[in-house]
PDB file of N, CA and C in Angstrom:
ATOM      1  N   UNK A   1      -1.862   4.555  -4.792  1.00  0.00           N
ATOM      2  CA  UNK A   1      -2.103   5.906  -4.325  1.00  0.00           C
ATOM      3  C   UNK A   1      -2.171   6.854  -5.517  1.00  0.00           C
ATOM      4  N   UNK A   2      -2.683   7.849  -5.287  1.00  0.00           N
ATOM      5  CA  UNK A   2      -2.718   8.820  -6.640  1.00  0.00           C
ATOM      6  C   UNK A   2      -1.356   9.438  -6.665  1.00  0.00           C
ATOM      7  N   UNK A   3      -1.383   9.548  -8.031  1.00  0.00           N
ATOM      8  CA  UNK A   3      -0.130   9.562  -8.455  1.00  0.00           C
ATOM      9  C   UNK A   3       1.138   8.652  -8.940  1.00  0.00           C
ATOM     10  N   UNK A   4       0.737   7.270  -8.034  1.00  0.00           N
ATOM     11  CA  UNK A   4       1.487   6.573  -8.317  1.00  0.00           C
ATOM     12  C   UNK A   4       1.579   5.525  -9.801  1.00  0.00           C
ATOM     13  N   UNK A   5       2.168   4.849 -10.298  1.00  0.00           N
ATOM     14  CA  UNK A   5       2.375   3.850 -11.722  1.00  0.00           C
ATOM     15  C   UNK A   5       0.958   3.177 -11.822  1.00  0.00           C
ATOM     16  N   UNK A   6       0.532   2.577 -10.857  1.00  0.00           N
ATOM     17  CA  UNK A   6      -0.365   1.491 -10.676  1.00  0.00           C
ATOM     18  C   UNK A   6      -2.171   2.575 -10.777  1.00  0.00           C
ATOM     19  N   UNK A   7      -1.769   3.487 -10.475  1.00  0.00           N
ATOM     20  CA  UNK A   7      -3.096   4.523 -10.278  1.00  0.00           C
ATOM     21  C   UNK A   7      -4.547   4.312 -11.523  1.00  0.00           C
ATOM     22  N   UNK A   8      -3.584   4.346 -12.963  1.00  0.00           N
ATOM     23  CA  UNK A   8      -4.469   4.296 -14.029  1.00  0.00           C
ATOM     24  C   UNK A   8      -4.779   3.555 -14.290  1.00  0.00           C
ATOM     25  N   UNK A   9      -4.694   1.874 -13.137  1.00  0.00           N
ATOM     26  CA  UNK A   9      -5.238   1.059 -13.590  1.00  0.00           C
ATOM     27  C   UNK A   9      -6.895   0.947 -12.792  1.00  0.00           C
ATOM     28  N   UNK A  10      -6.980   1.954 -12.046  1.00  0.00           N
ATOM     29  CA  UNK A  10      -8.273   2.131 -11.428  1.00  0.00           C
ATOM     30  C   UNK A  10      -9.381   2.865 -11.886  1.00  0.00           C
ATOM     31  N   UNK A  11      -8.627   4.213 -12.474  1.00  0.00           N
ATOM     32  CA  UNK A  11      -9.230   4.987 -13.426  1.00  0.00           C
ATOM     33  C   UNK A  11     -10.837   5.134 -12.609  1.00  0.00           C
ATOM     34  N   UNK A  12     -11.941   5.530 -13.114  1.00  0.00           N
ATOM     35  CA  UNK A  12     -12.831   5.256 -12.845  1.00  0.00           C
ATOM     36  C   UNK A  12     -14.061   4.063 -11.877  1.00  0.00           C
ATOM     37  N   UNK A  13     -13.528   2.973 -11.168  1.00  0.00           N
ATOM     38  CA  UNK A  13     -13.701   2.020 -10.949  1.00  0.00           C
ATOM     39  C   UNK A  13     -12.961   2.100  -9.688  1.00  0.00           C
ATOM     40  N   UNK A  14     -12.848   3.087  -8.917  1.00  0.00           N
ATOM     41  CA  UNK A  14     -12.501   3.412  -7.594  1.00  0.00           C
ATOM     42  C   UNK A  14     -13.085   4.999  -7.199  1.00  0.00           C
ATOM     43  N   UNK A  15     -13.548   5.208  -5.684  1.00  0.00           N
ATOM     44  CA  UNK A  15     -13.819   6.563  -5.509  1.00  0.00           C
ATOM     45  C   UNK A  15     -13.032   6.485  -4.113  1.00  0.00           C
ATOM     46  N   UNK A  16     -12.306   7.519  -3.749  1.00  0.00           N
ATOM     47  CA  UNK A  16     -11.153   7.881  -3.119  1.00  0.00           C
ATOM     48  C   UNK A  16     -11.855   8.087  -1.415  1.00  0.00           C
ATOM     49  N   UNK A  17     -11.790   7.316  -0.162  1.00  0.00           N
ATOM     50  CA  UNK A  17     -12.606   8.085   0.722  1.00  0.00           C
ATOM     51  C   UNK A  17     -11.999   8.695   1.549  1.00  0.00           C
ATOM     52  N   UNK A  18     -10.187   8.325   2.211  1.00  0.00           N
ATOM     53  CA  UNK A  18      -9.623   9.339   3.068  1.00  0.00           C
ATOM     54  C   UNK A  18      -7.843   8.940   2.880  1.00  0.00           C
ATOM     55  N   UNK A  19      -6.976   9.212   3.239  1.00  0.00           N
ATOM     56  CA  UNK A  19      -5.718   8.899   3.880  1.00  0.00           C
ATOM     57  C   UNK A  19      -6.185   8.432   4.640  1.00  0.00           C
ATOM     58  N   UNK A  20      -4.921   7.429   5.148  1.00  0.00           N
ATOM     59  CA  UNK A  20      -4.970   6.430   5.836  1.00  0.00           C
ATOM     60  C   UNK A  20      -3.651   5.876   6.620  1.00  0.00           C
ATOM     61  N   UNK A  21      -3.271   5.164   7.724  1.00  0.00           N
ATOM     62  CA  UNK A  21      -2.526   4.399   8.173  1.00  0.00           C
ATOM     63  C   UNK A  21      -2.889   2.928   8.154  1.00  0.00           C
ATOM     64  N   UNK A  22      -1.631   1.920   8.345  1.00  0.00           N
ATOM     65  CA  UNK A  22      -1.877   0.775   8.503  1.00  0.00           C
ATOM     66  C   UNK A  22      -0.656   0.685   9.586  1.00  0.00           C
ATOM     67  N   UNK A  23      -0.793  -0.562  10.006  1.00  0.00           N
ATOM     68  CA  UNK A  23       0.538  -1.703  11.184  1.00  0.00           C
ATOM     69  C   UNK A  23       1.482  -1.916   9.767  1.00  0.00           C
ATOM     70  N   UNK A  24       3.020  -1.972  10.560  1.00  0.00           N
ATOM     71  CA  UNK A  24       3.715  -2.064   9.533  1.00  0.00           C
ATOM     72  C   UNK A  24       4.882  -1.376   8.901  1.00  0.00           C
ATOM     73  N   UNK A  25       5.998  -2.093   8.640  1.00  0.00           N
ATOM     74  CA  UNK A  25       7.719  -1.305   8.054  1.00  0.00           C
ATOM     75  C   UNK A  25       7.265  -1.452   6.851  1.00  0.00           C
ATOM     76  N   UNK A  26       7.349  -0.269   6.000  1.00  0.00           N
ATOM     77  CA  UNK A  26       7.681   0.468   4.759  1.00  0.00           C
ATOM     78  C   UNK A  26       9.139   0.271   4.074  1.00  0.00           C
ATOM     79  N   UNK A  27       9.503  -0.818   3.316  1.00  0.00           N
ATOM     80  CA  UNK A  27      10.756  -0.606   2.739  1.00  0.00           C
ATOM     81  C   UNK A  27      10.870   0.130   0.985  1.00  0.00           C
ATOM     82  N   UNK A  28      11.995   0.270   0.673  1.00  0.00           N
ATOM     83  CA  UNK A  28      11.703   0.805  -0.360  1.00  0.00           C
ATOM     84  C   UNK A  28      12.370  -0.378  -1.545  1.00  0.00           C
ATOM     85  N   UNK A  29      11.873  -0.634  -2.479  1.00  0.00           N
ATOM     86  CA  UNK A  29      12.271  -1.542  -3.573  1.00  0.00           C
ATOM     87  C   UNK A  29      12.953  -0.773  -4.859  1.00  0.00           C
ATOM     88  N   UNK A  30      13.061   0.000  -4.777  1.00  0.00           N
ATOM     89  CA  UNK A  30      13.836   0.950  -6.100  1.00  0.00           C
ATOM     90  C   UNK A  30      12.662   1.927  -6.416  1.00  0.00           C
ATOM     91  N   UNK A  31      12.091   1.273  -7.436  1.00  0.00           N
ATOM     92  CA  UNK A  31      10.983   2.231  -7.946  1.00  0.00           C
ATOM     93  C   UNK A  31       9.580   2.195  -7.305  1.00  0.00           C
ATOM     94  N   UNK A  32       9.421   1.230  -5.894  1.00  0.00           N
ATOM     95  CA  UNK A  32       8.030   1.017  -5.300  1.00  0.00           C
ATOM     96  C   UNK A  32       8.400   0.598  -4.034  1.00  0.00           C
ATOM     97  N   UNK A  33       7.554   0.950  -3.397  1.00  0.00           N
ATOM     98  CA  UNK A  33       7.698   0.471  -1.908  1.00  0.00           C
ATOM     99  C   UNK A  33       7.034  -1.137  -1.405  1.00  0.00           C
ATOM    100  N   UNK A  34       7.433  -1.591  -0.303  1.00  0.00           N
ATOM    101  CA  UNK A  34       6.644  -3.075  -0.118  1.00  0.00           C
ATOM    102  C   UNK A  34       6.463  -2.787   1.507  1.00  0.00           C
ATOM    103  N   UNK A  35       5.380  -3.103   2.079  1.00  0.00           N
ATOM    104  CA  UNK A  35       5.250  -3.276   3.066  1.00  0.00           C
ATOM    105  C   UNK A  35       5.635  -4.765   3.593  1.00  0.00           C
ATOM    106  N   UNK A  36       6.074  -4.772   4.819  1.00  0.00           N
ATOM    107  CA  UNK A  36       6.483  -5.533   5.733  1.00  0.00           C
ATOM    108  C   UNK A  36       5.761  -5.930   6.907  1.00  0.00           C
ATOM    109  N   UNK A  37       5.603  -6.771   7.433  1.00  0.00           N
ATOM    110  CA  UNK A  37       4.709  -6.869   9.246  1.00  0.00           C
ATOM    111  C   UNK A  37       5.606  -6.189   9.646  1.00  0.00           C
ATOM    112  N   UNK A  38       5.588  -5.564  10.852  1.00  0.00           N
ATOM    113  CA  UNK A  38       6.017  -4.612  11.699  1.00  0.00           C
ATOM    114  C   UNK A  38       5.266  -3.907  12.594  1.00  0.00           C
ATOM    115  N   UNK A  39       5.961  -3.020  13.576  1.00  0.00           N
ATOM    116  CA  UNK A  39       5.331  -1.943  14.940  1.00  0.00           C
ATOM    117  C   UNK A  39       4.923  -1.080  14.349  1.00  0.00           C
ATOM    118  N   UNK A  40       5.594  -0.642  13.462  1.00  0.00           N
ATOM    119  CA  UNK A  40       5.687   0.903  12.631  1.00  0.00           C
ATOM    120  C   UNK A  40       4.267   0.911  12.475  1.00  0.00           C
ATOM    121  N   UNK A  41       3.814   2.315  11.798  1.00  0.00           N
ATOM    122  CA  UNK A  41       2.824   3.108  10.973  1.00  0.00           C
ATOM    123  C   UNK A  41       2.827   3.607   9.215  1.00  0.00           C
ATOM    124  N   UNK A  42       2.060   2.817   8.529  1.00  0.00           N
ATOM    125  CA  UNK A  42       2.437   2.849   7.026  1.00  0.00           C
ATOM    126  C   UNK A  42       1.532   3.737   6.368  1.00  0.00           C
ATOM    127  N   UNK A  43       1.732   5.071   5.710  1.00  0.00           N
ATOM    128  CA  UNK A  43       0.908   5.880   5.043  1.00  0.00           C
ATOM    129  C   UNK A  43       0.508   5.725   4.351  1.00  0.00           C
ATOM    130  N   UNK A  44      -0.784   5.746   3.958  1.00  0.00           N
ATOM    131  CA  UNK A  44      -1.404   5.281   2.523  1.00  0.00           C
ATOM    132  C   UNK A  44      -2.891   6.047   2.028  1.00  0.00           C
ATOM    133  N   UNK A  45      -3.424   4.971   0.840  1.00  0.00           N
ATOM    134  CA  UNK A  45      -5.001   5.869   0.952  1.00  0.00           C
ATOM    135  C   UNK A  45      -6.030   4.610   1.103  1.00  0.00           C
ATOM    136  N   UNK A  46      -7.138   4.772   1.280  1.00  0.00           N
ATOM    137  CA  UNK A  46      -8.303   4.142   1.549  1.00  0.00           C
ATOM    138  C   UNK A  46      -8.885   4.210   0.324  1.00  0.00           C
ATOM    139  N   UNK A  47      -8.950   3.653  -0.685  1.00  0.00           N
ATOM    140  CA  UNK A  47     -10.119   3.658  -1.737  1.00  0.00           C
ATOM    141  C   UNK A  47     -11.384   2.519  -1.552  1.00  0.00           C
ATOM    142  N   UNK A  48     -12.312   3.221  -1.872  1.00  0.00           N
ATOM    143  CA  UNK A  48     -13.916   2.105  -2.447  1.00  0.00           C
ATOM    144  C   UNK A  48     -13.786   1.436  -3.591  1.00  0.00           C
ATOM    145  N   UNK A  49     -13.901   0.320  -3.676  1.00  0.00           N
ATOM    146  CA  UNK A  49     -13.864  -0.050  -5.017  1.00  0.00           C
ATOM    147  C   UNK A  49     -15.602  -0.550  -5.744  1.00  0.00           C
ATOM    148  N   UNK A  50     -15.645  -0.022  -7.321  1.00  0.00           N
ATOM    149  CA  UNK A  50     -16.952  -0.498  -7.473  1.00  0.00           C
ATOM    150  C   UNK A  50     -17.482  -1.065  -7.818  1.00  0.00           C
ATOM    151  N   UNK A  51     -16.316  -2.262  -8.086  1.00  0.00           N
ATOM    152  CA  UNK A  51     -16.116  -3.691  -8.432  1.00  0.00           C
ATOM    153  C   UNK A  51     -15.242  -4.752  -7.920  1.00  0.00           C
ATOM    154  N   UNK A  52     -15.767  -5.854  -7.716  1.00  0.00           N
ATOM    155  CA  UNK A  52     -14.512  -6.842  -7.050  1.00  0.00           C
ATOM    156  C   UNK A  52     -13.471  -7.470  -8.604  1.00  0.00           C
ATOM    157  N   UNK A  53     -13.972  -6.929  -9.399  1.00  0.00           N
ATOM    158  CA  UNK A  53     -13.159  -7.430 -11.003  1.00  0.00           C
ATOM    159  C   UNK A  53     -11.888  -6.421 -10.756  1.00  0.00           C
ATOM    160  N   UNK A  54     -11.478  -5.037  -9.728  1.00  0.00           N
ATOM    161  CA  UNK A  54     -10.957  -4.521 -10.068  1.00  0.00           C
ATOM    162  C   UNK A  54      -9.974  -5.182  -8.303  1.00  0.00           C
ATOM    163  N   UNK A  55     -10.163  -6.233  -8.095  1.00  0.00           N
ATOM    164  CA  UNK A  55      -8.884  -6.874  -6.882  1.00  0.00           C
ATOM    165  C   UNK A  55      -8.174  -7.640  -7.837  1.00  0.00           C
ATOM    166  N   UNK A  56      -8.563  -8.327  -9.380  1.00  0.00           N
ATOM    167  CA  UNK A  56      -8.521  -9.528 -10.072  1.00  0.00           C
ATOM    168  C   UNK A  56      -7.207  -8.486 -10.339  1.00  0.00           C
ATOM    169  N   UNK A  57      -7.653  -7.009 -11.056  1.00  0.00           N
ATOM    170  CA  UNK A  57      -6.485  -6.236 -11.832  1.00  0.00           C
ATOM    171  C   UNK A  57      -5.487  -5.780 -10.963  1.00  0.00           C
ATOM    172  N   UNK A  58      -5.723  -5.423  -9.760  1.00  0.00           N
ATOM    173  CA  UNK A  58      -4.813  -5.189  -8.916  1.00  0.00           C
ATOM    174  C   UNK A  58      -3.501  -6.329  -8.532  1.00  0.00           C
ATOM    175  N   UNK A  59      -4.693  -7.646  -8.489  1.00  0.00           N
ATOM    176  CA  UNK A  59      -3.808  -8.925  -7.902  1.00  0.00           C
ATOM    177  C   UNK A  59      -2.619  -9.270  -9.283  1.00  0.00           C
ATOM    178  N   UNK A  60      -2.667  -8.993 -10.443  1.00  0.00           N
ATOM    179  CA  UNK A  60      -1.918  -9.533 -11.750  1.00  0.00           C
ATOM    180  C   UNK A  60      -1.052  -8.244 -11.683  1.00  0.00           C
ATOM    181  N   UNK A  61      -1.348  -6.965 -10.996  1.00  0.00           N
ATOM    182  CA  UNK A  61      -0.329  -6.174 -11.159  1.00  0.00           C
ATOM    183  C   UNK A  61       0.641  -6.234 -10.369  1.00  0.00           C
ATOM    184  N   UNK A  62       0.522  -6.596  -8.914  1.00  0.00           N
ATOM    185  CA  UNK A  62       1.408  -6.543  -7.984  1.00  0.00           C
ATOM    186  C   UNK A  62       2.030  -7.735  -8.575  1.00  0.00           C
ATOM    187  N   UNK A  63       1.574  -9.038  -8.422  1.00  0.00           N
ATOM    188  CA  UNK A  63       2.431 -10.053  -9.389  1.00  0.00           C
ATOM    189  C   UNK A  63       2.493 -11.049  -7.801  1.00  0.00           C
ATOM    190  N   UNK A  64       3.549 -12.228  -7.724  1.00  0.00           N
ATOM    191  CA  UNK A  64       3.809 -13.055  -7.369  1.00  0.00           C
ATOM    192  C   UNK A  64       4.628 -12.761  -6.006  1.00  0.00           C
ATOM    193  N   UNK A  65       4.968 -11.844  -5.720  1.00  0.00           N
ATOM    194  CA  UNK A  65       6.048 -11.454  -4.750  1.00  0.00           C
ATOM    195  C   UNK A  65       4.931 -10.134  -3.532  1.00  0.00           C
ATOM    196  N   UNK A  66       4.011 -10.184  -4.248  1.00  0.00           N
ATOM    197  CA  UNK A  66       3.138  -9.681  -3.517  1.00  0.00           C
ATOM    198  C   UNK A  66       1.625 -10.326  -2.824  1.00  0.00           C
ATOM    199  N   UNK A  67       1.110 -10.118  -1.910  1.00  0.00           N
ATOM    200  CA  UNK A  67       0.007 -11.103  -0.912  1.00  0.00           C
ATOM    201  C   UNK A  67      -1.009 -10.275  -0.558  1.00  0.00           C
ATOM    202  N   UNK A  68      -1.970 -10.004  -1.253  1.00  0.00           N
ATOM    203  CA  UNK A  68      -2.907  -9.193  -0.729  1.00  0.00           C
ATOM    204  C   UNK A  68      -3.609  -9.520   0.605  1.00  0.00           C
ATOM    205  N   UNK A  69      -3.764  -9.149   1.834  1.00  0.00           N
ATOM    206  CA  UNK A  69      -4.485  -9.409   3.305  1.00  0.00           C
ATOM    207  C   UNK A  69      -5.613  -8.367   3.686  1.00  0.00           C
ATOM    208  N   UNK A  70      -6.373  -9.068   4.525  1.00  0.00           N
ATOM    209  CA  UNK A  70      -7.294  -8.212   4.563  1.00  0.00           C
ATOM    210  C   UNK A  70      -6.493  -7.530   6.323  1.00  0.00           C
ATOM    211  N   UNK A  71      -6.793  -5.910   6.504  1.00  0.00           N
ATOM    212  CA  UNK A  71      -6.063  -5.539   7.448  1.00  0.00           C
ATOM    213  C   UNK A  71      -7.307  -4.479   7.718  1.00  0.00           C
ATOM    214  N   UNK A  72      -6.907  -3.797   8.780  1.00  0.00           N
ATOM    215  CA  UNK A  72      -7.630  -2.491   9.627  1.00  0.00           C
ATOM    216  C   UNK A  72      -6.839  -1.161   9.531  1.00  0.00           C
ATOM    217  N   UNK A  73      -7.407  -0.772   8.947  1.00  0.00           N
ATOM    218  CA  UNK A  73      -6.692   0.634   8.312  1.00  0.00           C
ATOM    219  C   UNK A  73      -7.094   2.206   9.543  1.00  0.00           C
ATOM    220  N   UNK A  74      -6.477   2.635   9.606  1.00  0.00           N
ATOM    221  CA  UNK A  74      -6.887   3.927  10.325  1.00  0.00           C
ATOM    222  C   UNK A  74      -7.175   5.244   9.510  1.00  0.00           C
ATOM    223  N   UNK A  75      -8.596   5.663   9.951  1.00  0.00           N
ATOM    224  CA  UNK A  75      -8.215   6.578   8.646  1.00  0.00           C
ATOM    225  C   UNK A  75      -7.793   8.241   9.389  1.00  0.00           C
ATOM    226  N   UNK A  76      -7.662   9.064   8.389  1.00  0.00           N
ATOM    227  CA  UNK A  76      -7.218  10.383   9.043  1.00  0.00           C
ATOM    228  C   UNK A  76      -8.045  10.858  10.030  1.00  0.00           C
ATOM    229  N   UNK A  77      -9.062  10.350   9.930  1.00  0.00           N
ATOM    230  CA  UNK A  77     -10.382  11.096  10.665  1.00  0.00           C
ATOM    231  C   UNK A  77     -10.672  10.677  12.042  1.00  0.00           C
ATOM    232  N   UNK A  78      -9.530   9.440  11.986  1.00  0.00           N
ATOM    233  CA  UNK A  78      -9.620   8.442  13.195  1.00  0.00           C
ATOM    234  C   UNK A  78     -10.100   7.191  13.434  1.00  0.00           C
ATOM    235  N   UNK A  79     -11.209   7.264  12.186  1.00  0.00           N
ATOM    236  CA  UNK A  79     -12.343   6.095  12.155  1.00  0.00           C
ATOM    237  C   UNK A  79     -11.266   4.526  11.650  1.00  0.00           C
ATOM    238  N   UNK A  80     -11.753   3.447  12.677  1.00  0.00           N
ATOM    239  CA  UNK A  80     -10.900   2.702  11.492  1.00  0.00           C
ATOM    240  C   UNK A  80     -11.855   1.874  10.549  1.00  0.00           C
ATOM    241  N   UNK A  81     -11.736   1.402   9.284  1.00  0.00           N
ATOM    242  CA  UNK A  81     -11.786   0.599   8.753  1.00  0.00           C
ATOM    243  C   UNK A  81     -11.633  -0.575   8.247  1.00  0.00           C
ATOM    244  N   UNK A  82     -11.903  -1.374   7.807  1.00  0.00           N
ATOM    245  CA  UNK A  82     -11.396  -2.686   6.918  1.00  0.00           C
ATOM    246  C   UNK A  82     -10.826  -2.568   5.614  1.00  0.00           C
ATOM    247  N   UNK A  83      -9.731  -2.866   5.492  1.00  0.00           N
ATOM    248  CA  UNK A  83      -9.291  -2.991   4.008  1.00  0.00           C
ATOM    249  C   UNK A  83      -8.340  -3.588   3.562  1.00  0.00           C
ATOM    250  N   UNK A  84      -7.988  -3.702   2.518  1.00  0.00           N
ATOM    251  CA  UNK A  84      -7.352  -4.618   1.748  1.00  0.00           C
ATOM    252  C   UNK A  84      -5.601  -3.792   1.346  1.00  0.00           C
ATOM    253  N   UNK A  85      -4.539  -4.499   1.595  1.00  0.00           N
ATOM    254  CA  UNK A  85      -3.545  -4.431   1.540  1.00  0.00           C
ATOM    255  C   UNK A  85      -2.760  -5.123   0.726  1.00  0.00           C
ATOM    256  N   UNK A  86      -1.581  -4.965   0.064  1.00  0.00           N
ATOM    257  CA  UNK A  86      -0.352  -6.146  -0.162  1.00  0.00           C
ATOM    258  C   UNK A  86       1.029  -5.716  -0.016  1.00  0.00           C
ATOM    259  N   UNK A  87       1.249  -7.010   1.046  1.00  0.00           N
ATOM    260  CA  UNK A  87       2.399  -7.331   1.585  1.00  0.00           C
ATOM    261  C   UNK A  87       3.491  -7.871   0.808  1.00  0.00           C
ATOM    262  N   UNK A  88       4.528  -7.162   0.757  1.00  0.00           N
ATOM    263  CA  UNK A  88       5.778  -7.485   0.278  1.00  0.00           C
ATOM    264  C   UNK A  88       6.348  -9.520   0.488  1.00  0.00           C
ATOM    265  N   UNK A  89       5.956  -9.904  -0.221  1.00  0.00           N
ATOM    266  CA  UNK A  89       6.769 -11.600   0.310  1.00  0.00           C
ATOM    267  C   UNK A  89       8.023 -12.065  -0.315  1.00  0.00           C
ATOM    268  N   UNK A  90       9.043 -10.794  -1.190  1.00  0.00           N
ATOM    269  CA  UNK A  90       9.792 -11.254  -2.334  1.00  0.00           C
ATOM    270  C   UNK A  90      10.889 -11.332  -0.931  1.00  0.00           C
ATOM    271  N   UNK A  91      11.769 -11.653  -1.994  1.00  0.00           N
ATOM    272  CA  UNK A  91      13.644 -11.906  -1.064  1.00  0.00           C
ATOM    273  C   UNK A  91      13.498 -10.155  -0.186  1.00  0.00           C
ATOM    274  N   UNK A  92      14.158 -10.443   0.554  1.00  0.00           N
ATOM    275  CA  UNK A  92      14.205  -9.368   1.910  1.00  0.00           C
ATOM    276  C   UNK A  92      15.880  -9.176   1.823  1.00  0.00           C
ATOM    277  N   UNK A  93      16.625  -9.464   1.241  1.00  0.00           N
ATOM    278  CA  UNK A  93      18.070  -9.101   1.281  1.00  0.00           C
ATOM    279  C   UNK A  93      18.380  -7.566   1.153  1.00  0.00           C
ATOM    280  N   UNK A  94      17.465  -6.908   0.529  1.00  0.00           N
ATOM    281  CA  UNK A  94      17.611  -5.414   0.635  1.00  0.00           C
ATOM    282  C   UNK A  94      17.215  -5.038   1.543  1.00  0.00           C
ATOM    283  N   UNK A  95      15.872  -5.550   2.126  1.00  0.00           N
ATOM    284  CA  UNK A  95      15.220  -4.915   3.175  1.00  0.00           C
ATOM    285  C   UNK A  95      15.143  -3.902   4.142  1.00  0.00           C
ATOM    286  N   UNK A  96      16.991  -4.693   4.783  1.00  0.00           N
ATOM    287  CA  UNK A  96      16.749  -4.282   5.999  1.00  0.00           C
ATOM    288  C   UNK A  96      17.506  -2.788   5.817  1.00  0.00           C
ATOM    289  N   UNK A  97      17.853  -2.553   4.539  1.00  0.00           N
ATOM    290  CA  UNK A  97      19.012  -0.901   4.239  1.00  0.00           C
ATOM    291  C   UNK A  97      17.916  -0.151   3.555  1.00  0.00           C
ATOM    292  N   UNK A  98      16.803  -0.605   3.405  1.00  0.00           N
ATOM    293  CA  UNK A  98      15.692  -0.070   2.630  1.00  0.00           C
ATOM    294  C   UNK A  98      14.718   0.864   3.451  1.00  0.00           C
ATOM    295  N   UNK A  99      14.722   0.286   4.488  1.00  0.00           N
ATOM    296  CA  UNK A  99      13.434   0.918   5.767  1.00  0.00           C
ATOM    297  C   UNK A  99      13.275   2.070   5.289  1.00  0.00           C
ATOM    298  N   UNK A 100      12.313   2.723   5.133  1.00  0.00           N
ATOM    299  CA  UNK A 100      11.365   4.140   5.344  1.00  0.00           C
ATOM    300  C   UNK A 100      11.165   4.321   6.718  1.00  0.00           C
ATOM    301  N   UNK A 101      11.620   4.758   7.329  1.00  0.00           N
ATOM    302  CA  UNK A 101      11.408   4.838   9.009  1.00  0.00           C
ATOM    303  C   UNK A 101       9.893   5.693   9.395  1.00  0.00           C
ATOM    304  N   UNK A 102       9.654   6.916   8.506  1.00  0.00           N
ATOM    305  CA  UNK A 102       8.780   7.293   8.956  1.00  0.00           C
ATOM    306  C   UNK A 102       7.215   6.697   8.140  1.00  0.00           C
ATOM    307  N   UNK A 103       7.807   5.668   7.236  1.00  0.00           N
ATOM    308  CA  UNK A 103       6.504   4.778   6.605  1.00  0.00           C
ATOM    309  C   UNK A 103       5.733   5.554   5.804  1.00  0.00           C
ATOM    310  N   UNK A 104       6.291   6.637   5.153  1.00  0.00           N
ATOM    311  CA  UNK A 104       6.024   8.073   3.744  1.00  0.00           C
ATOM    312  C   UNK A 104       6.418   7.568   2.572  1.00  0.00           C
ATOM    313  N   UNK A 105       6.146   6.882   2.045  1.00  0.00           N
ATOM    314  CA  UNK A 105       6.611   6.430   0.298  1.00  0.00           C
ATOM    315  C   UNK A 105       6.295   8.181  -0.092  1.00  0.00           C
ATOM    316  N   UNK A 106       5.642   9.016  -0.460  1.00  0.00           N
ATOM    317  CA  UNK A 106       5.752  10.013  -1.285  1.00  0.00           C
ATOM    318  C   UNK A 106       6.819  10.244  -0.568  1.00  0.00           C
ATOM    319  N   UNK A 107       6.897  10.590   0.717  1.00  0.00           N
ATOM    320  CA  UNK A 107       8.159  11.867   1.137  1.00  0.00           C
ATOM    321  C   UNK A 107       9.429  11.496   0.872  1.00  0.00           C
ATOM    322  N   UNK A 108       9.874   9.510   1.341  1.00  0.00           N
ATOM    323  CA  UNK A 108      11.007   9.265   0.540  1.00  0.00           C
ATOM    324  C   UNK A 108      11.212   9.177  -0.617  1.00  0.00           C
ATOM    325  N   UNK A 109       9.974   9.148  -1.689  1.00  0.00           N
ATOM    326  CA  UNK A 109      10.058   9.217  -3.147  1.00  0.00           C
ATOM    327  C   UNK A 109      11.155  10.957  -3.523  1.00  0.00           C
ATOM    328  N   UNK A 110      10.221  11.635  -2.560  1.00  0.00           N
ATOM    329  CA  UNK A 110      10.586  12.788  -3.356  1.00  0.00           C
ATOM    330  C   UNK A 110      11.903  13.936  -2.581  1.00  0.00           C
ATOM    331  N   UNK A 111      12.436  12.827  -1.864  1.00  0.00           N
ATOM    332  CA  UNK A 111      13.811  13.182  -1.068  1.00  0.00           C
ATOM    333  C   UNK A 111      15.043  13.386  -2.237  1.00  0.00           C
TER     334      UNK A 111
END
């Protein structure tokens, strides 16, 4: 998302098309959030990408504990889409004291 650590690795090589929801519990990992399967609603953004070289950079950043899926995104506008996600798969022992209930990584970031 903009703003976030991972952002400048898109730099140019993404164009931004709306906010977004996905299916899904939001936990928080310290310094990053991981999504979970779940009922919930997960806030996020929708980017285009204008290369598939830039899933290769994404996939080495999230690392091993993360699963990229392809999912159906909702966007603000209502419309849904197709897009690409990653799911949290590391140890869950924090998990369950972690929840984001309302599925806002900025808003619990900046609590």
């Amino acid at each position: 998302m903009r703003g976030e650590p991972a952002h400048h690795l898109l730099e140019d090589r993404v164009t931004f098309v709306e906010d977004a929801t996905v299916a899904g519990t939001l936990i928080s990992l310290g310094q990053y959030p991981g999504l979970l399967a779940g009922r919930g609603r997960v806030r996020g953004e929708v980017w285009r990408l204008q290369a598939p070289v830039v899933l290769r950079t994404l996939d080495e950043y999230e690392g091993y504990n993360f699963e990229r899926r392809a999912t159906i995104a909702t966007l603000a506008s209502g419309r849904r889409v197709r897009a690409w996600l990653y799911r949290y798969r590391g140890p869950h022992t924090r998990a369950v004291k972690a929840v984001i209930p309302d599925g806002d990584w900025r808003r619990h970031r900046w609590r």
